[in-house]
Protein backbone atom coordinates (compact mmCIF):
# COMPACT_ATOMS: atom_id res chain seq x y z
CA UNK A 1 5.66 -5.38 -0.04
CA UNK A 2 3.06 -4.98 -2.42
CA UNK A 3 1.75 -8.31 -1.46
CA UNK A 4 0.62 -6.84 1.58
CA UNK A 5 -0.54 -3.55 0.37
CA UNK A 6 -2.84 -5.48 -1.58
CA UNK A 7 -4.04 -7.68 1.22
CA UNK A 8 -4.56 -4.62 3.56
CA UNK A 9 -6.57 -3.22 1.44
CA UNK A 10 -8.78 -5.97 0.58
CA UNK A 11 -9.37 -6.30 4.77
CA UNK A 12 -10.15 -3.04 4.97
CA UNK A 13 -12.27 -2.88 1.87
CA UNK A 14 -14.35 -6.05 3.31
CA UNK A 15 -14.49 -4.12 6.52
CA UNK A 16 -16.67 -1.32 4.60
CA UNK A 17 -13.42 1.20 4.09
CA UNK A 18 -13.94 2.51 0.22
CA UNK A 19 -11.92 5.07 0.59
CA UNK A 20 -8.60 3.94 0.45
CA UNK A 21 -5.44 5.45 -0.62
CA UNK A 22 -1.80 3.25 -1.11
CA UNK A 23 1.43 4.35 -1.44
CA UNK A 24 4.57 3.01 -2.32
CA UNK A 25 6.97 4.53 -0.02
CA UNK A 26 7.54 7.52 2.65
CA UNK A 27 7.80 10.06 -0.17
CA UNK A 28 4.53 9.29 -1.82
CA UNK A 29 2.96 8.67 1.05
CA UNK A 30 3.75 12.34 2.13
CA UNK A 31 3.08 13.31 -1.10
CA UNK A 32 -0.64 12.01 -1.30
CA UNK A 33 -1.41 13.33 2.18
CA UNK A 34 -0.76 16.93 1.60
CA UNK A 35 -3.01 16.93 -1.46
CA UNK A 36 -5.65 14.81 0.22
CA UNK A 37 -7.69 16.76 2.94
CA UNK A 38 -9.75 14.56 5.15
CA UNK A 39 -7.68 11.56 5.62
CA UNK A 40 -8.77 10.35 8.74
CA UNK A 41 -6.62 7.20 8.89
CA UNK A 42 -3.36 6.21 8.46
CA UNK A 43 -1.69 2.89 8.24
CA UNK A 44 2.19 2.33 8.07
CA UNK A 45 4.47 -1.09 7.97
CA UNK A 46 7.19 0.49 10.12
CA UNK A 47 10.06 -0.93 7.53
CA UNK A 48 9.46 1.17 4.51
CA UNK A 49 12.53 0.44 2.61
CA UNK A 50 12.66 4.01 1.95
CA UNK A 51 13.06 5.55 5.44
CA UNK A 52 10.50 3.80 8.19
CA UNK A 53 7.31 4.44 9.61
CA UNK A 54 8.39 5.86 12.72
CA UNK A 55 9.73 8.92 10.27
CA UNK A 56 6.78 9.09 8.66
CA UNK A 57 4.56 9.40 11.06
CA UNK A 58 6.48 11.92 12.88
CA UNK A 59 6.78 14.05 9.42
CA UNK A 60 3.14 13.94 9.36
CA UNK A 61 3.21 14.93 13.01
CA UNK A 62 4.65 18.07 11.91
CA UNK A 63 7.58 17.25 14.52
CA UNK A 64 10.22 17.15 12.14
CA UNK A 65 9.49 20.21 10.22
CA UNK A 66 5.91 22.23 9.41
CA UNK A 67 3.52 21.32 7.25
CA UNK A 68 4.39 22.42 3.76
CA UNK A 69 2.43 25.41 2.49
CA UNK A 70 -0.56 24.04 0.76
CA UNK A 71 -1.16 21.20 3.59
CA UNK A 72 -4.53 20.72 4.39
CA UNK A 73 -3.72 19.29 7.80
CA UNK A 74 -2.32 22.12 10.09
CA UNK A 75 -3.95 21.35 13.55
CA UNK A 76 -3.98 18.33 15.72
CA UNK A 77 -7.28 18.04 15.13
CA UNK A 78 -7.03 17.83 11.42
CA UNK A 79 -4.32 15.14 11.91
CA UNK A 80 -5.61 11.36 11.07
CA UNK A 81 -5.23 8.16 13.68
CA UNK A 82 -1.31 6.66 12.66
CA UNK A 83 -1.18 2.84 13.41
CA UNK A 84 1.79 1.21 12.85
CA UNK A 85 2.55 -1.98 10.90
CA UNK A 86 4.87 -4.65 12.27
CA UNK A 87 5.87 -7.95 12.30
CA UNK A 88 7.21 -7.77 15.80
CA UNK A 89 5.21 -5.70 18.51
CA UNK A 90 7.05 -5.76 21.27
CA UNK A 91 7.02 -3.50 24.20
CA UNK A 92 10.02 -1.36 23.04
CA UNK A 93 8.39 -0.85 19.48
CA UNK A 94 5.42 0.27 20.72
CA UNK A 95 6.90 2.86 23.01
CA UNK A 96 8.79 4.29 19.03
CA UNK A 97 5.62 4.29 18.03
CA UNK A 98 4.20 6.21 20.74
CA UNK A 99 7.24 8.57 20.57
CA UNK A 100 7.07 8.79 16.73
CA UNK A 101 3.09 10.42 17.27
CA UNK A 102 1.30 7.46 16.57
CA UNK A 103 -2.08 6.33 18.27
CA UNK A 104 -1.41 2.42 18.16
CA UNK A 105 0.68 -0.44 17.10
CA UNK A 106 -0.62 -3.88 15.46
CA UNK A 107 1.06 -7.05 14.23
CA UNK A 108 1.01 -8.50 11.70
CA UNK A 109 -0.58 -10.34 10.31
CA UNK A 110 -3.71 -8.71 11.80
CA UNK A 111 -5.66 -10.62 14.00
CA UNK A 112 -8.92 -11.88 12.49
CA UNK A 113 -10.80 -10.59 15.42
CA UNK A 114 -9.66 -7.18 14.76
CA UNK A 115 -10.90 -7.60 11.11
CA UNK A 116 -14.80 -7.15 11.78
């Protein structure tokens, strides 16, 4: 929701992140990433409404199909940290998140400890 775009990005703005880009949905979030080289960071709620995160991530992955000609992220090691987003982290979840090519799974809300 945007609701929580907005608050996520406020938390990570008070925890010194200026750079920060939001998106909408899947498509724009693909969208901004292949015309934004040095993203180094990637957060995803895992219910998108368009598609999920667990696509997402594995698009940016490169595990469903190449990069896109004109991608500035073509090697792992160009590839940002993915954490997923979710209201439930259970054990199962986090292994889809591991299998979708992401580094980590939070809940949310996000743990105030977490925040500093």
């Amino acid at each position: 929701s945007m609701l929580n775009l907005t608050l996520t990005a406020r938390v990570l703005r008070s925890m010194g992140f200026m750079s920060i880009f939001t998106a909408s949905g899947m498509a724009e979030a693909l969208e901004l990433f292949m015309k934004s080289p040095g993203i180094q960071l990637v957060l995803t709620d895992l219910d998108l409404g368009e598609g999920d995160g667990f696509e997402l991530s594995r698009k940016l992955r490169g595990t469903v199909a190449e990069p896109p000609t004109g991608s500035h992220h073509h090697s792992p090691s160009d590839w940002p940290v993915i954490i997923g987003l979710s209201g439930a982290a259970e054990q199962d979840v986090a292994e889809q998140c591991a299998q979708a090519g992401m580094n980590a799974i939070l809940s949310k809300p996000v743990p105030r400890g977490l925040q500093q």
